[in-house]
C-alpha atoms as a PDB file:
ATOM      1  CA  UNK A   1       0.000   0.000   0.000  1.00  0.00           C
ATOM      2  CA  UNK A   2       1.498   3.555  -1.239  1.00  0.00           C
ATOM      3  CA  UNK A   3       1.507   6.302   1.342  1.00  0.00           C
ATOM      4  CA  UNK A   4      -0.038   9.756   1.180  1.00  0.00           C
ATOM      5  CA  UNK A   5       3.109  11.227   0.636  1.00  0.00           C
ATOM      6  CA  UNK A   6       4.252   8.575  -1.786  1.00  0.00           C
ATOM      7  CA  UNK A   7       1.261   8.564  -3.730  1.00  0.00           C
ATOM      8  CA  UNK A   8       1.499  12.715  -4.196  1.00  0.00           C
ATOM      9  CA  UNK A   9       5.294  12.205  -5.396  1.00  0.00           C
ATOM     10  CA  UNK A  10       4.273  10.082  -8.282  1.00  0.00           C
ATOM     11  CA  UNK A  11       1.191  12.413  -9.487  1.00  0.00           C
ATOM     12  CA  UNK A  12       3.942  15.296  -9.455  1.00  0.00           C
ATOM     13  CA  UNK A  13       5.853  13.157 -11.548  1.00  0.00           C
ATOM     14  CA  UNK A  14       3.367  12.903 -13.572  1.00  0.00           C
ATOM     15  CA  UNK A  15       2.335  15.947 -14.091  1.00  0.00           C
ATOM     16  CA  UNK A  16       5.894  16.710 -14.900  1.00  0.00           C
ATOM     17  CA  UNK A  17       6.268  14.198 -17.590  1.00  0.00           C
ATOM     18  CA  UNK A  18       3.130  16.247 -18.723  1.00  0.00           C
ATOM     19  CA  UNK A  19       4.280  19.249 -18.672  1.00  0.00           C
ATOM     20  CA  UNK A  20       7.988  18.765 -20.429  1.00  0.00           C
ATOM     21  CA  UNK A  21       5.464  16.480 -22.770  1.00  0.00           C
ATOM     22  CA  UNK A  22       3.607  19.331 -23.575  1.00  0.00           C
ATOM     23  CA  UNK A  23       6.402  21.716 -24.200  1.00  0.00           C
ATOM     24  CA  UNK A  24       7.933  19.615 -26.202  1.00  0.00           C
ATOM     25  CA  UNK A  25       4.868  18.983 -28.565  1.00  0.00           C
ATOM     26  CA  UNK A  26       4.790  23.159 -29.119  1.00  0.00           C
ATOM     27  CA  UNK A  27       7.776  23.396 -29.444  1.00  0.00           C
ATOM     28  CA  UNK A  28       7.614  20.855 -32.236  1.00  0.00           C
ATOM     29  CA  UNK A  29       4.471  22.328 -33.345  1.00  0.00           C
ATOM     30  CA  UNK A  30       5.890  25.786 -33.764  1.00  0.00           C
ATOM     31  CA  UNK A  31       9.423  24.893 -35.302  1.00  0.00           C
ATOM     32  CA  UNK A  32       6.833  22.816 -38.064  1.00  0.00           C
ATOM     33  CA  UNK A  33       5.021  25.988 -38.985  1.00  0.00           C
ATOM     34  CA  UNK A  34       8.468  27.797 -39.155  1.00  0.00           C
ATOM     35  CA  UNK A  35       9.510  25.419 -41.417  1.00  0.00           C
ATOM     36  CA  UNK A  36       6.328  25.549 -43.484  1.00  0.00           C
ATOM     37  CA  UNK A  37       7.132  29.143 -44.258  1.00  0.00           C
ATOM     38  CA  UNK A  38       4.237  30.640 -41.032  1.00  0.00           C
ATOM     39  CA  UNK A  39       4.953  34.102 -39.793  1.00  0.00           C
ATOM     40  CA  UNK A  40       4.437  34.910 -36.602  1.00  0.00           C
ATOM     41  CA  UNK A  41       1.199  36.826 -36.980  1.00  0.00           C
ATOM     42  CA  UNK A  42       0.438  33.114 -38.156  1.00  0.00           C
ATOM     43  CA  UNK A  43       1.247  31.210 -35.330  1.00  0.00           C
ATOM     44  CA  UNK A  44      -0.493  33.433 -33.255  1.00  0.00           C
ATOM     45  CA  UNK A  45      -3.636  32.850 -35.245  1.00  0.00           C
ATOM     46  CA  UNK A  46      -3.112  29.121 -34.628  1.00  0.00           C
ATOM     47  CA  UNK A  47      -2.656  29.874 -31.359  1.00  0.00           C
ATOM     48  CA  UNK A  48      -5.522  31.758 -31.123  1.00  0.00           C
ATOM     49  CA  UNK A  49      -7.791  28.963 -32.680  1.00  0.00           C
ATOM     50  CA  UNK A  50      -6.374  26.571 -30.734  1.00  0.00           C
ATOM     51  CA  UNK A  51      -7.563  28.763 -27.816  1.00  0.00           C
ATOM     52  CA  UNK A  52     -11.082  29.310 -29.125  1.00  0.00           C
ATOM     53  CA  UNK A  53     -11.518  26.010 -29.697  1.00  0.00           C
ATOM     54  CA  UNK A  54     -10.907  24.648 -25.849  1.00  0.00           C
ATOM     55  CA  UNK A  55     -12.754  27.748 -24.722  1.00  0.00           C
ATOM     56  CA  UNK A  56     -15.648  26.377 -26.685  1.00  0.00           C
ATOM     57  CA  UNK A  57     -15.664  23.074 -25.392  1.00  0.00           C
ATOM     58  CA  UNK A  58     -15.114  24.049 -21.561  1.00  0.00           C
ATOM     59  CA  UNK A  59     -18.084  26.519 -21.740  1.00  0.00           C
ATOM     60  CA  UNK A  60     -20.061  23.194 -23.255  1.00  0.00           C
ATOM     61  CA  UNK A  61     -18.448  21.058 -20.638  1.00  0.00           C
ATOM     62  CA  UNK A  62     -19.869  23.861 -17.708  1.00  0.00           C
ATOM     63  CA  UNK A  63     -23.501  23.352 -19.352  1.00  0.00           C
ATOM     64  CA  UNK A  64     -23.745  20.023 -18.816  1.00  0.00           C
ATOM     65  CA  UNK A  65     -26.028  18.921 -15.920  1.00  0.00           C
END
């Protein structure tokens, strides 16, 4: 059986692995649309969609009952 304090050491690894996970997909992400010839007026519009688009579905996720 995993202690308290164990079990909140591995979900902080976790989220870790998430995190550098998730930088490392943008960064990815954002050295592809270099290479594809974006701007950065671009990437923030890809951004911005990107945005928009989990906005959306958290203010559908809040309406649910």
């Amino acid at each position: 059986m995993k202690s308290s304090t164990q079990e909140t050491t591995s979900a902080s690894a976790k989220h870790l692995v998430t995190d550098k996970a998730v930088k490392l997909l943008a960064s990815s992400i954002y050295r592809h649309l270099q290479d594809e010839g974006c701007e950065a007026r671009d990437i923030i519009s890809v951004s911005s969609q990107l945005i928009g688009l989990v906005t959306t579905e958290l203010q559908r996720d809040e309406q649910l009952p």
